[in-house]
Protein backbone atom coordinates (compact mmCIF):
# COMPACT_ATOMS: atom_id res chain seq x y z
CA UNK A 1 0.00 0.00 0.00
CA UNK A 2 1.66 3.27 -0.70
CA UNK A 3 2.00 6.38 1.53
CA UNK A 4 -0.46 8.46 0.06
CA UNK A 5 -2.98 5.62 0.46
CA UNK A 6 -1.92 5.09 4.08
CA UNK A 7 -2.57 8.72 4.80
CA UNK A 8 -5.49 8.40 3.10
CA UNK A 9 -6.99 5.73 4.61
CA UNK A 10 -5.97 7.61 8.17
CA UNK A 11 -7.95 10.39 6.58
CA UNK A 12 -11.37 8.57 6.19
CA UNK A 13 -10.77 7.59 9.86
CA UNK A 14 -10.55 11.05 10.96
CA UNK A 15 -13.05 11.98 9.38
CA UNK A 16 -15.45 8.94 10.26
CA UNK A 17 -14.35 9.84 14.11
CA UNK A 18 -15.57 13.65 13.18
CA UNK A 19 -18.87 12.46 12.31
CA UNK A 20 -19.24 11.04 15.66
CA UNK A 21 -18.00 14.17 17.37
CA UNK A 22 -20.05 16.54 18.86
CA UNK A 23 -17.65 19.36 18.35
CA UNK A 24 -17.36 19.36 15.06
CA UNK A 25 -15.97 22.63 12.57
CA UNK A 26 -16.13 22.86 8.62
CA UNK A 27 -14.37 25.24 6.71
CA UNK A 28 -13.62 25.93 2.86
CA UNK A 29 -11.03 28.14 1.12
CA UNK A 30 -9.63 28.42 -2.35
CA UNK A 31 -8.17 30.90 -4.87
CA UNK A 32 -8.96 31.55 -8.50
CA UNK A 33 -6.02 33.60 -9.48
CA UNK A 34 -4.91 34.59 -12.92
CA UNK A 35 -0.92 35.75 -13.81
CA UNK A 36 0.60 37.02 -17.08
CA UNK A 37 4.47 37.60 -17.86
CA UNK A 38 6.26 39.84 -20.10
CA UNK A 39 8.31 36.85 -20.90
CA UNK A 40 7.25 34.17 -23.19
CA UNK A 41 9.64 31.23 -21.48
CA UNK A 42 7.96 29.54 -18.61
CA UNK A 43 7.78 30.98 -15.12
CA UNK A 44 7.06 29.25 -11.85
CA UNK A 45 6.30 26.00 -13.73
CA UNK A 46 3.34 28.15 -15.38
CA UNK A 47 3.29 31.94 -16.13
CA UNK A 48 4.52 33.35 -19.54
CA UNK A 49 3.17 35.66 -21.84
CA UNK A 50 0.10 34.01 -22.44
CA UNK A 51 -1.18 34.26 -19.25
CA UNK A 52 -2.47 31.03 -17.17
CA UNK A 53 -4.98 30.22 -13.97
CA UNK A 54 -2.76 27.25 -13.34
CA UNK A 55 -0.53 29.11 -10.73
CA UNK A 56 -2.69 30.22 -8.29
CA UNK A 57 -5.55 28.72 -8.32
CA UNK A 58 -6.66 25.98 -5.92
CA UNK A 59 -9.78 24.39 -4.23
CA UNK A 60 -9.21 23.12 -0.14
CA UNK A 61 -11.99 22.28 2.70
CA UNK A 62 -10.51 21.38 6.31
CA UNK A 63 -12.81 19.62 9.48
CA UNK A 64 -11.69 20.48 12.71
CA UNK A 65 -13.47 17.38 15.28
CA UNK A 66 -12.93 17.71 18.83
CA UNK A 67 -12.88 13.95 19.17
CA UNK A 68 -12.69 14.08 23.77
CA UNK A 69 -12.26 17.37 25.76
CA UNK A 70 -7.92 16.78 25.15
CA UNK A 71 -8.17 15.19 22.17
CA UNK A 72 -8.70 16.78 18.41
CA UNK A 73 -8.56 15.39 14.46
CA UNK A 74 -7.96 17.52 11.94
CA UNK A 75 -8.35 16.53 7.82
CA UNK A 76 -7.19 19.00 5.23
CA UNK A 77 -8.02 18.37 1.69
CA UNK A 78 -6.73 20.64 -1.55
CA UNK A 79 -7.09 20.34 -5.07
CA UNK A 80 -4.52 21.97 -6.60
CA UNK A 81 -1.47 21.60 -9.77
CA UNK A 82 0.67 18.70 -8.54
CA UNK A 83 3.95 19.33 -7.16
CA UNK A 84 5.26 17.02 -9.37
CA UNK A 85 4.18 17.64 -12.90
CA UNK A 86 3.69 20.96 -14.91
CA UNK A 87 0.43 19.97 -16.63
CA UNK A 88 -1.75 17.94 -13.95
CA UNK A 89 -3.94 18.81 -10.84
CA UNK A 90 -3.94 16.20 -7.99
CA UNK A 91 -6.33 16.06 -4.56
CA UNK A 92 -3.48 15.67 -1.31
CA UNK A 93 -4.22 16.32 1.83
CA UNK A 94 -1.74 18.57 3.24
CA UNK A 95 -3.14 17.97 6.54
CA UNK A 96 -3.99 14.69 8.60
CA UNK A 97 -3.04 14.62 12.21
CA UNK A 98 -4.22 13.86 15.81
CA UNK A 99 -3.93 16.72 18.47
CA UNK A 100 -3.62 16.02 22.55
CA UNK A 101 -4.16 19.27 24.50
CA UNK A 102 -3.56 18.04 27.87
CA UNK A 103 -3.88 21.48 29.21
CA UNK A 104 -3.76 24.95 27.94
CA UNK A 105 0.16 25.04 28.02
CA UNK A 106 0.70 21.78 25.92
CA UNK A 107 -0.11 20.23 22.79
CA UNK A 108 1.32 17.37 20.84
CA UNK A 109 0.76 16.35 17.22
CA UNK A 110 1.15 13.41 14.97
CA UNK A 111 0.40 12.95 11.68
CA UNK A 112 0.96 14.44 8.47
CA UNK A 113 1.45 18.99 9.00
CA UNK A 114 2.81 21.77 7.73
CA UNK A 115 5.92 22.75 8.63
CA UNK A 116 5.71 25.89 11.10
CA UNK A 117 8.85 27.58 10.11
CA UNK A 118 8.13 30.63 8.00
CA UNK A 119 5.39 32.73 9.29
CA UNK A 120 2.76 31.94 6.61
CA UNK A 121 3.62 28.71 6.06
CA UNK A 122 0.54 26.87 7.44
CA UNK A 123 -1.96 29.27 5.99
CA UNK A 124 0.19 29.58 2.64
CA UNK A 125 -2.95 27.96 0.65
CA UNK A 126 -5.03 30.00 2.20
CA UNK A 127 -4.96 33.60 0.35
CA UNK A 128 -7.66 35.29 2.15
CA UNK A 129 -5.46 35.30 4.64
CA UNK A 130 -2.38 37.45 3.69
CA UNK A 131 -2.61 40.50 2.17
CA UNK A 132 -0.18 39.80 -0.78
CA UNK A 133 -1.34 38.38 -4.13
CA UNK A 134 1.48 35.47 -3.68
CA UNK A 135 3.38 34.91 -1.10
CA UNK A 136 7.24 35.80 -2.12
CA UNK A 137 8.87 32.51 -3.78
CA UNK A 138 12.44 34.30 -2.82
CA UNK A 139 11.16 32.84 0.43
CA UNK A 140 8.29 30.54 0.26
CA UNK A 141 10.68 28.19 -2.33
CA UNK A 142 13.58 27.87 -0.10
CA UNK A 143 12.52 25.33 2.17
CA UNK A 144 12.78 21.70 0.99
CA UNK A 145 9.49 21.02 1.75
CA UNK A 146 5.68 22.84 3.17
CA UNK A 147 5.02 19.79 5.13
CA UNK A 148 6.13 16.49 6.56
CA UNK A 149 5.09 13.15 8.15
CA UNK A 150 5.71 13.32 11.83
CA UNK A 151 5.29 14.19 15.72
CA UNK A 152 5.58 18.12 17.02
CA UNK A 153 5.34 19.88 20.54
CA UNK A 154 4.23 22.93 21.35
CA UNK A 155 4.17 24.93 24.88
CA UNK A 156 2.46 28.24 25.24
CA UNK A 157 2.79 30.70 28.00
CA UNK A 158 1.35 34.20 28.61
CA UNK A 159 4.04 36.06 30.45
CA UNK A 160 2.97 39.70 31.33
CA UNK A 161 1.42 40.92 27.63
CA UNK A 162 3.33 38.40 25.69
CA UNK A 163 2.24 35.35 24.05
CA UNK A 164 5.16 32.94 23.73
CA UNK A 165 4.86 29.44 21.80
CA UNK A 166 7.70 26.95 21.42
CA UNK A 167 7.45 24.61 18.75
CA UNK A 168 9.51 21.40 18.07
CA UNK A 169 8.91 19.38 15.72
CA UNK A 170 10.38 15.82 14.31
CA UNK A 171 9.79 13.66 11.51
CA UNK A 172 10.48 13.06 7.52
CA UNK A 173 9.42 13.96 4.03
CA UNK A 174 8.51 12.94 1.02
CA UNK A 175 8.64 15.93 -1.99
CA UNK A 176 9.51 16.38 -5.66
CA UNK A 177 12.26 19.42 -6.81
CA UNK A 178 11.25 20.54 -10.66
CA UNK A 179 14.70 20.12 -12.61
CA UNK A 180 15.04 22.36 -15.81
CA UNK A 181 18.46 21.75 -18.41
CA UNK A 182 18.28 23.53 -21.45
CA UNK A 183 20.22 20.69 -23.17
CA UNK A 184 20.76 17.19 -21.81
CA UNK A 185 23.04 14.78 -23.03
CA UNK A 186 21.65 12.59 -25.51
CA UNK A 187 18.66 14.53 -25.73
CA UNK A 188 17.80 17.17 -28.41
CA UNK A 189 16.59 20.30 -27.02
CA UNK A 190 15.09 21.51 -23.31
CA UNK A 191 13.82 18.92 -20.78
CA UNK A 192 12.54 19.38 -17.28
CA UNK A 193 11.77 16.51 -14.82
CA UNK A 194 10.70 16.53 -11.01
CA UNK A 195 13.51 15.08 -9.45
CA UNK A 196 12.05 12.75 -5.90
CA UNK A 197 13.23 13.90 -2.47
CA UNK A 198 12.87 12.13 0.64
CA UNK A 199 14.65 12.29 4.04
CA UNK A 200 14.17 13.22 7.71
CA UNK A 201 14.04 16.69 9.09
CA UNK A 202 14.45 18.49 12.37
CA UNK A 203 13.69 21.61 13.91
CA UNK A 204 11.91 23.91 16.26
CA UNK A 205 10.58 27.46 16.49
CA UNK A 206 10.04 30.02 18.71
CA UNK A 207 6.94 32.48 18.28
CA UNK A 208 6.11 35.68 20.02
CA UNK A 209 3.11 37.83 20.02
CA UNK A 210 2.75 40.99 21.74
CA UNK A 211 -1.05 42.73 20.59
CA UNK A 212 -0.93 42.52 16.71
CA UNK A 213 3.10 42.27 16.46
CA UNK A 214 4.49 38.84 15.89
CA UNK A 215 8.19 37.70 15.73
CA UNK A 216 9.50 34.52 14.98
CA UNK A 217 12.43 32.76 14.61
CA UNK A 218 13.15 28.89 13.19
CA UNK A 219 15.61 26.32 13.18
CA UNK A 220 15.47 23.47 10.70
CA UNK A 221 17.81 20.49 9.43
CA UNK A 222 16.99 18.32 6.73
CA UNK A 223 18.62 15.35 5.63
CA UNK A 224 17.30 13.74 2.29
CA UNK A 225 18.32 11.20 -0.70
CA UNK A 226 17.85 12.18 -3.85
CA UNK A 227 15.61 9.25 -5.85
CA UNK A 228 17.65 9.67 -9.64
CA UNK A 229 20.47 12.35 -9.77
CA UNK A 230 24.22 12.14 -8.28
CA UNK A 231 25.91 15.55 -7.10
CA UNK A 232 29.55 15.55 -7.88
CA UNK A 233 32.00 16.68 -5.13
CA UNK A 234 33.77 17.78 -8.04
CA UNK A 235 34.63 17.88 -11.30
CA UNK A 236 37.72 17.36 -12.94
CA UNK A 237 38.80 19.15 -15.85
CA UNK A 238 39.86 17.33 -18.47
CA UNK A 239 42.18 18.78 -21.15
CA UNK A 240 42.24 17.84 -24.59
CA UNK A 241 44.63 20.27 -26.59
CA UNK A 242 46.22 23.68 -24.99
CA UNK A 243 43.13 26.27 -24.02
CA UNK A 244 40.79 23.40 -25.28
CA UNK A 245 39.03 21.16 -22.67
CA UNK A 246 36.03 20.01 -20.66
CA UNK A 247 35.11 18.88 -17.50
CA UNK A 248 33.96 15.70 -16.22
CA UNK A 249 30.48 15.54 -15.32
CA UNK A 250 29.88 12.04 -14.95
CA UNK A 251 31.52 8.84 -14.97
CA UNK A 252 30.27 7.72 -18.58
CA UNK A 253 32.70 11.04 -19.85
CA UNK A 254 36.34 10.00 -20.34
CA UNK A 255 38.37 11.01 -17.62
CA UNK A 256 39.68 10.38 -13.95
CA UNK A 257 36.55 9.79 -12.21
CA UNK A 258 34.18 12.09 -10.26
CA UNK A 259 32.77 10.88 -7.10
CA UNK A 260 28.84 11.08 -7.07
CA UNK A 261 26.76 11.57 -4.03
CA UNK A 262 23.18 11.38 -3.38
CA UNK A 263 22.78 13.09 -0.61
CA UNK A 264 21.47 16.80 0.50
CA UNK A 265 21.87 17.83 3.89
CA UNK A 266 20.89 21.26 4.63
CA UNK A 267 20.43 23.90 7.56
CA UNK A 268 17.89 26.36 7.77
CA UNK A 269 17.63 29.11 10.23
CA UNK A 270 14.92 31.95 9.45
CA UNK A 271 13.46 35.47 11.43
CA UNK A 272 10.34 36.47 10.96
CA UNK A 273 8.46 39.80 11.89
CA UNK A 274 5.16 41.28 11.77
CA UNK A 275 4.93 45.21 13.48
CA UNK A 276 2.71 48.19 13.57
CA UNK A 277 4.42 51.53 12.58
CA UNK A 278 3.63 55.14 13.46
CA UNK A 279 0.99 56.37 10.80
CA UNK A 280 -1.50 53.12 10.59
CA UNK A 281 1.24 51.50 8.84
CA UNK A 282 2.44 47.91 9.31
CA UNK A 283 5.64 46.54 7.93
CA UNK A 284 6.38 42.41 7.46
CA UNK A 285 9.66 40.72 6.96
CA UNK A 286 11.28 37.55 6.63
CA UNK A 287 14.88 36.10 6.07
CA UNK A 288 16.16 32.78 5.59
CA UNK A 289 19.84 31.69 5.83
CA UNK A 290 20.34 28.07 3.95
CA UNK A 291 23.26 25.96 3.91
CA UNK A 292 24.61 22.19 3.48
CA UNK A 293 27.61 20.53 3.50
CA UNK A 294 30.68 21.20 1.37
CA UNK A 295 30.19 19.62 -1.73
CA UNK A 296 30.39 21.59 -5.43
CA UNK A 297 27.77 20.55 -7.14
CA UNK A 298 25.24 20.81 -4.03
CA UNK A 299 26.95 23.80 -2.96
CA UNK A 300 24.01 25.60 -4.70
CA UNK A 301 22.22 24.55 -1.32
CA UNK A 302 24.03 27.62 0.23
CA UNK A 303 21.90 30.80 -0.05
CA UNK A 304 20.15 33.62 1.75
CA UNK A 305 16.61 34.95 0.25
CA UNK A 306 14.36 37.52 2.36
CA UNK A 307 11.84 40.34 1.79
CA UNK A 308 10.53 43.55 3.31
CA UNK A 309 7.16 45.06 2.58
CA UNK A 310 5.42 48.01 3.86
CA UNK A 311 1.55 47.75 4.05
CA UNK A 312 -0.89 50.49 4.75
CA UNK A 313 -4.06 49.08 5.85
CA UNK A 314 -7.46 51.76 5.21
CA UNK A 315 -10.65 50.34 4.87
CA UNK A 316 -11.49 47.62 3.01
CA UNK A 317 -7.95 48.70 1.05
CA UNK A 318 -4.54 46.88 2.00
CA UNK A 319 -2.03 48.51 -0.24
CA UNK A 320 1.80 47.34 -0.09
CA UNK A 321 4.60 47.27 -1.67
CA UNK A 322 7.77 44.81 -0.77
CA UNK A 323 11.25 43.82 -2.17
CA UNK A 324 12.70 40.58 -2.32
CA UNK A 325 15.95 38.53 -3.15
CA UNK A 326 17.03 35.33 -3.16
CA UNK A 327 21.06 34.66 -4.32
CA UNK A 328 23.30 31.31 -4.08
CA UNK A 329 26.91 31.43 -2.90
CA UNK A 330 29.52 32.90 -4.69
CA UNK A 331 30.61 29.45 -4.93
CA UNK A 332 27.69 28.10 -6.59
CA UNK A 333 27.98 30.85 -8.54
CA UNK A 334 31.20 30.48 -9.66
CA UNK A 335 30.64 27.17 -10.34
CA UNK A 336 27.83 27.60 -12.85
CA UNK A 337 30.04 30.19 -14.84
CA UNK A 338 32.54 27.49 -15.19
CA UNK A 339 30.39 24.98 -16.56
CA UNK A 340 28.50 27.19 -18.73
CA UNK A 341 31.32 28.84 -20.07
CA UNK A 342 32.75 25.82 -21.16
CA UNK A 343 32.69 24.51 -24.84
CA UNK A 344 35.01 22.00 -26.97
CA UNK A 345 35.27 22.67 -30.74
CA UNK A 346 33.07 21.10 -33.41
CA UNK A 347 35.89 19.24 -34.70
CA UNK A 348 36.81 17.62 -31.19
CA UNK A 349 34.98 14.00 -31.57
CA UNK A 350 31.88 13.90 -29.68
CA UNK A 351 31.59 17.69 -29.23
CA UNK A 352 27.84 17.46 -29.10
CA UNK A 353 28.06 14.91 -26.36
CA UNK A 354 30.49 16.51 -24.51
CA UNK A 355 28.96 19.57 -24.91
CA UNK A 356 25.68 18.74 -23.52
CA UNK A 357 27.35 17.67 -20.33
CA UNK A 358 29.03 20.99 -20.11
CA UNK A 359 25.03 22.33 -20.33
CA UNK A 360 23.56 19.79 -17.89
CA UNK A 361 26.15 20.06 -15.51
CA UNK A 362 25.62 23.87 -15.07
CA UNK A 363 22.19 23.55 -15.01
CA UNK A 364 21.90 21.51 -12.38
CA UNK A 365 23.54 23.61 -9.94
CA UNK A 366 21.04 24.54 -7.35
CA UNK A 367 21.17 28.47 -8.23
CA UNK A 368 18.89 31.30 -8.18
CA UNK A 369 20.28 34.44 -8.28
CA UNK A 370 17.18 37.00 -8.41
CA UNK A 371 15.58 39.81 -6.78
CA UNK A 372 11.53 41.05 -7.00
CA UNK A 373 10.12 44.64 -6.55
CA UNK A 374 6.38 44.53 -6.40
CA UNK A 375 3.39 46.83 -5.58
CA UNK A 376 -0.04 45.85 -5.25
CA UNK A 377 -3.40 45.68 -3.30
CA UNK A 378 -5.85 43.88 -1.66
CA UNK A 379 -9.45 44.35 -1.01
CA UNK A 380 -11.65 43.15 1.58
CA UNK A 381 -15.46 42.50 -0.57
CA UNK A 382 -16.77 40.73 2.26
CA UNK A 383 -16.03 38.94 5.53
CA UNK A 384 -13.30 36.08 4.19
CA UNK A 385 -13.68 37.13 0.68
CA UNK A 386 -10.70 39.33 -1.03
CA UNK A 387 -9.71 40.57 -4.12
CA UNK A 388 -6.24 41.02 -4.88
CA UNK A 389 -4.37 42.98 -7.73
CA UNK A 390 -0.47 42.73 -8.04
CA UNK A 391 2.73 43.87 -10.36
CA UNK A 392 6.10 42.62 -9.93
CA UNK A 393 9.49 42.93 -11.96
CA UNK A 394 11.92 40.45 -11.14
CA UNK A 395 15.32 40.80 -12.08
CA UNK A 396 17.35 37.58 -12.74
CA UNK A 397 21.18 37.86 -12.87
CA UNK A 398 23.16 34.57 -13.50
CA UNK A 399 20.30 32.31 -13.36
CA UNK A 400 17.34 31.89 -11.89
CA UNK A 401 15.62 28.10 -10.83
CA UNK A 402 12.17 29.42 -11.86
CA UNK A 403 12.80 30.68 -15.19
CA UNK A 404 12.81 28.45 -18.30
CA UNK A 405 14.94 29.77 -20.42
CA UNK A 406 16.52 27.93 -23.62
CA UNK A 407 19.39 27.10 -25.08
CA UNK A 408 20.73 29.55 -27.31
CA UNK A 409 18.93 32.85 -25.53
CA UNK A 410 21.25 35.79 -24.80
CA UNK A 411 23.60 35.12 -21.45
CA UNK A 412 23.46 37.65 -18.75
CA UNK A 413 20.68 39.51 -16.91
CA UNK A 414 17.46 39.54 -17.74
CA UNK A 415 14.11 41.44 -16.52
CA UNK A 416 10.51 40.48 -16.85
CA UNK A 417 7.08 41.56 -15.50
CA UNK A 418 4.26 39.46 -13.61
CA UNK A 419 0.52 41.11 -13.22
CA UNK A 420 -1.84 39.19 -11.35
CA UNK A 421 -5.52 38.88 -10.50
CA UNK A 422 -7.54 37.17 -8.20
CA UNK A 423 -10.24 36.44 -5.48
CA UNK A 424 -9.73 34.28 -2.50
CA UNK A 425 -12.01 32.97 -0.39
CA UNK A 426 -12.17 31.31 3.30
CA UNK A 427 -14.96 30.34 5.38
């Protein structure tokens, strides 16, 4: 039986158990949410000049069951494009878990949640209730997964005006990483693949409210297998005449061998801040710090991505504006320049193999190297309804993970525009 049907099947459970229950809460959300680029190569898995609705939009419905006085069920259900494929929509349940409360202080978890790092990441489906059209994916992308399989604790105390809420949380994960090469070897032309992730994860996080401010800071370390692709720890360069040369990407290239590893282990560690300013204005931040362990190819692991937006709430109206950036290490930087910058001669047999390899290599260094401006609004229509209106120009430098872009396109920077639309809904 596989996971998903395991899960499943704990889902019906739940959910029979619910039906029993006389405490017993319903609730729907969902999005329909249109985007359009200025670029015509593939952003996100989905935007480009022609517009799409695949994006953003999703379907969800959640039961809350308070199964005893202490103890809770709770059965999340989305419809939504699948994390692993760029044309299908899939049903998951992002949410299956038991809840003890065996006091006020106290409450433990198992099951399948969200992982509480980032400070909309449980609600990230859930657009009615953040004021941005999309949550920043300088931020929102960087951790290896939105949920996991697994047990968490939480304590919460009420010292003086604060609200304080510890978190820890252990377990593993099962996710899918969208791979894009503009040219892989024995392949003609662009191919993308999601690429299976799995591995056990770590962490805890520390919340604190005081009124409407909230701060919050997480720790998180993942340690997952890769189901198909090998990381190099490096790659030899192999030369072939003076100035003429290539390096060794895999074992089936001639040359003196490159060890392959499966393996990702990363570290997270992120802040996180919601505040009132002077003026009925609020401002919201978040940074993440990501690295793993010292190997070339996954040294595109390393990177720091955060964002700062000003809101200005009046009325119904929500108006903001924020910035964002997410960048690899200079060493996964580096690194891609190498590869990329590396070609053999026509005349050099097997150039177009060896070639290729020069390509994939490159483009399979983790590496984003971006930053967003964006301004846009949202408004209230009714209690849990919104309507949302957004432009953003991102600015890629190197290379960015979430822009398709094909062999043979100019090198260097590039700039495109997103406008979106949409109308949330939660109740």
């Amino acid at each position: 039986m596989s996971l998903l049907l395991r899960i499943l099947c704990v889902g019906l459970a739940l959910l029979a158990q619910a039906s029993a229950a006389q405490d017993v809460r319903y609730s729907a959300f969902g999005t329909i949410g249109y985007a359009r680029s200025t670029d015509e190569h593939r952003y996100q898995r989905a935007v480009d000049s022609d517009g799409t609705l695949a994006r953003d939009s999703l379907l969800g419905a959640q039961i809350d069951a308070a199964l005893t006085p202490e103890l809770g069920a709770t059965v999340q259900a989305r419809l939504a494009p699948a994390g692993n494929s760029d044309e299908e929509v899939n049903l998951r349940l992002p949410w299956a878990f038991l809840s003890w409360r065996p006091d006020n202080a106290l409450t433990i978890q198992a099951g399948k949640m969200r992982l509480p790092v980032l400070l909309y990441a449980e609600n990230i489906d859930v657009g009615a209730t953040f004021p941005f059209a999309r949550l920043p994916v300088e931020i929102y992308a960087i951790l290896p997964s939105w949920d996991f399989y697994g047990v968490s604790a939480s304590g919460h105390w009420t010292p003086g005006a604060l609200e304080v809420d510890l978190d820890g949380f252990a377990g593993w994960s099962r996710t899918s990483a969208r791979v894009y090469v503009r040219n892989r070897p024995g392949s003609d032309g662009p191919v993308a693949w999601y690429e299976g992730i799995h591995g056990g994860l770590v962490g805890t996080v520390l919340t604190v409210r005081r009124g409407d401010n909230r701060y919050r800071l997480g720790v998180l370390a993942w340690d997952a297998r890769l189901d198909t692709m090998r990381f190099g720890k490096e790659y030899p360069y192999v030369p072939i005449a003076p100035g003429t040369g290539y390096y060794q990407t895999s074992n089936a290239l001639p040359g003196p061998g490159v060890v392959m590893r499966d393996r990702i282990r990363s570290q997270i560690v992120s802040v996180g801040f919601e505040n009132e300013l002077p003026g009925g204005f609020r401002a919201v931040g978040e940074g993440v710090l990501r690295w793993g362990e010292r190997v070339d190819q996954a040294a595109g692991t390393d990177a720091w991505g955060g964002y700062l937006s000003l809101l200005r709430p009046t009325g119904a109206w929500t108006p903001y504006v924020y910035a964002a950036s997410l960048r690899s290490s200079s060493r996964a930087r580096k690194l891609y320049a190498k590869l990329n910058g590396s070609r053999v001669p026509d005349s050099v047999p097997d150039a177009a193999l060896l070639n290729a390899s020069q390509i994939w290599g490159a483009d399979t260094v983790i590496l984003s190297d971006q930053r967003t401006w964006a301004v846009g609004t949202s408004y209230a229509l009714a209690s849990g309804q919104v309507l949302k209106a957004e432009w953003q120009r991102t600015h890629v430098g190197r290379k960015s993970a979430f822009l398709d872009v094909p062999e043979g396109s100019p090198e260097g920077s590039r700039q495109l525009d997103v406008f979106s639309l949409s109308y949330s809904f939660s109740f």
